[in-house]
Protein backbone atom coordinates (compact mmCIF):
# COMPACT_ATOMS: atom_id res chain seq x y z
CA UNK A 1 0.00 0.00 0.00
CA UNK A 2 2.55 2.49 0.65
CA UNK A 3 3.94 1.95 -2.57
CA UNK A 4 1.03 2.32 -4.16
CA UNK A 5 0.89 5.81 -2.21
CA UNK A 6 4.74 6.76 -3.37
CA UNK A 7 3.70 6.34 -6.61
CA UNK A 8 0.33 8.52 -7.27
CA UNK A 9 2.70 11.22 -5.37
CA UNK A 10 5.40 10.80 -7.74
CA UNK A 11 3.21 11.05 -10.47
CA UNK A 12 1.67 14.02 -8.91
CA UNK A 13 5.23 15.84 -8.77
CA UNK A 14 5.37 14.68 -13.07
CA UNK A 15 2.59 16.70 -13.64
CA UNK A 16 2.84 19.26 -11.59
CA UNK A 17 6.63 19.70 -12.73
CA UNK A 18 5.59 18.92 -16.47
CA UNK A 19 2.89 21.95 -15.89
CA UNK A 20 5.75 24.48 -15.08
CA UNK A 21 8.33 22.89 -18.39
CA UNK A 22 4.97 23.99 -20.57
CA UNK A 23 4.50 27.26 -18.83
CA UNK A 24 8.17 27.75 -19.44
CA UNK A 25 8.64 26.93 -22.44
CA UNK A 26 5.42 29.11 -23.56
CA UNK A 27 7.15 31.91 -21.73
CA UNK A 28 10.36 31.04 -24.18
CA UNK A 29 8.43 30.91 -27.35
CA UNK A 30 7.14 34.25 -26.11
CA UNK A 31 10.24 36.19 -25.97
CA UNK A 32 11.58 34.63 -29.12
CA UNK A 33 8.11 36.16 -30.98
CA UNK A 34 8.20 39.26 -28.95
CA UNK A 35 12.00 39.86 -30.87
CA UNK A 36 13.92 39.41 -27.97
CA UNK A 37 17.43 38.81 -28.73
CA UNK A 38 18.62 35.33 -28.59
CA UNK A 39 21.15 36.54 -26.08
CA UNK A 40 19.59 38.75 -24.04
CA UNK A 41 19.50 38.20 -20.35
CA UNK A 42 15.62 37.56 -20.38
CA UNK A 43 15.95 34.79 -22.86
CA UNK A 44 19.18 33.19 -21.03
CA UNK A 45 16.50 33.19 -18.27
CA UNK A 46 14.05 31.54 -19.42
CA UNK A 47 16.15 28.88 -21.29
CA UNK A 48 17.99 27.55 -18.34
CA UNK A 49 14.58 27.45 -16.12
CA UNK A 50 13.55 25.45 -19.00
CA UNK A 51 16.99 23.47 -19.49
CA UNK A 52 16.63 22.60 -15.53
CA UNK A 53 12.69 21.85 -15.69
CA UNK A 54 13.23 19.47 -17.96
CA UNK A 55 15.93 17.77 -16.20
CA UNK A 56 14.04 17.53 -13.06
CA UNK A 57 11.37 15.98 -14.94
CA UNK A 58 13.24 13.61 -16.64
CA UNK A 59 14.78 12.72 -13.53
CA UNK A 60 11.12 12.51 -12.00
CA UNK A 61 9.80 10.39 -15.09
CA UNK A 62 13.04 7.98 -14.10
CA UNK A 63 11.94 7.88 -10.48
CA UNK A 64 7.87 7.28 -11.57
CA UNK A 65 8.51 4.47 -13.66
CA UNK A 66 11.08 2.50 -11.28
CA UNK A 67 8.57 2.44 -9.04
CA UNK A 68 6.06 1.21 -11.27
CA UNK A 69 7.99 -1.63 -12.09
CA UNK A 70 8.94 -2.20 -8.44
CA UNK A 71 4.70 -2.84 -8.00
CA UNK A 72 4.19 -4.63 -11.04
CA UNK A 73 6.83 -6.97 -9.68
CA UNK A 74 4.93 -7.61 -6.44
């Protein structure tokens, strides 16, 4: 059972960090239209919270789905 519990709240954090990688890179895409320069500080900005959103997730998704083996092995 508290496996079970570890892994709704893992998938919980995968959505909730997904959520903030689209907000981000919306916020990217933004800038980019808006004719901010590629190098200016803003778009720096908002390219490494995206760069380090995704890794989180990815290291999230990594986390989610060794647990759902770990079940599915029970």
């Amino acid at each position: 059972m508290k496996s079970k519990i570890e892994l709704v709240r893992s998938a919980i954090d995968l959505t909730k960090v997904g959520e903030a990688l689209n907000k981000a890179k919306i916020n990217l895409k933004t800038l980019i239209e808006n004719g901010y320069d590629y190098e200016s500080q803003e778009v720096k900005d908002a390219l490494n919270e995206c760069m380090h959103l995704s890794a989180q997730w990815t290291m999230l998704e990594e986390y989610h789905l060794a647990l759902k083996s770990k079940i599915a092995k029970k």
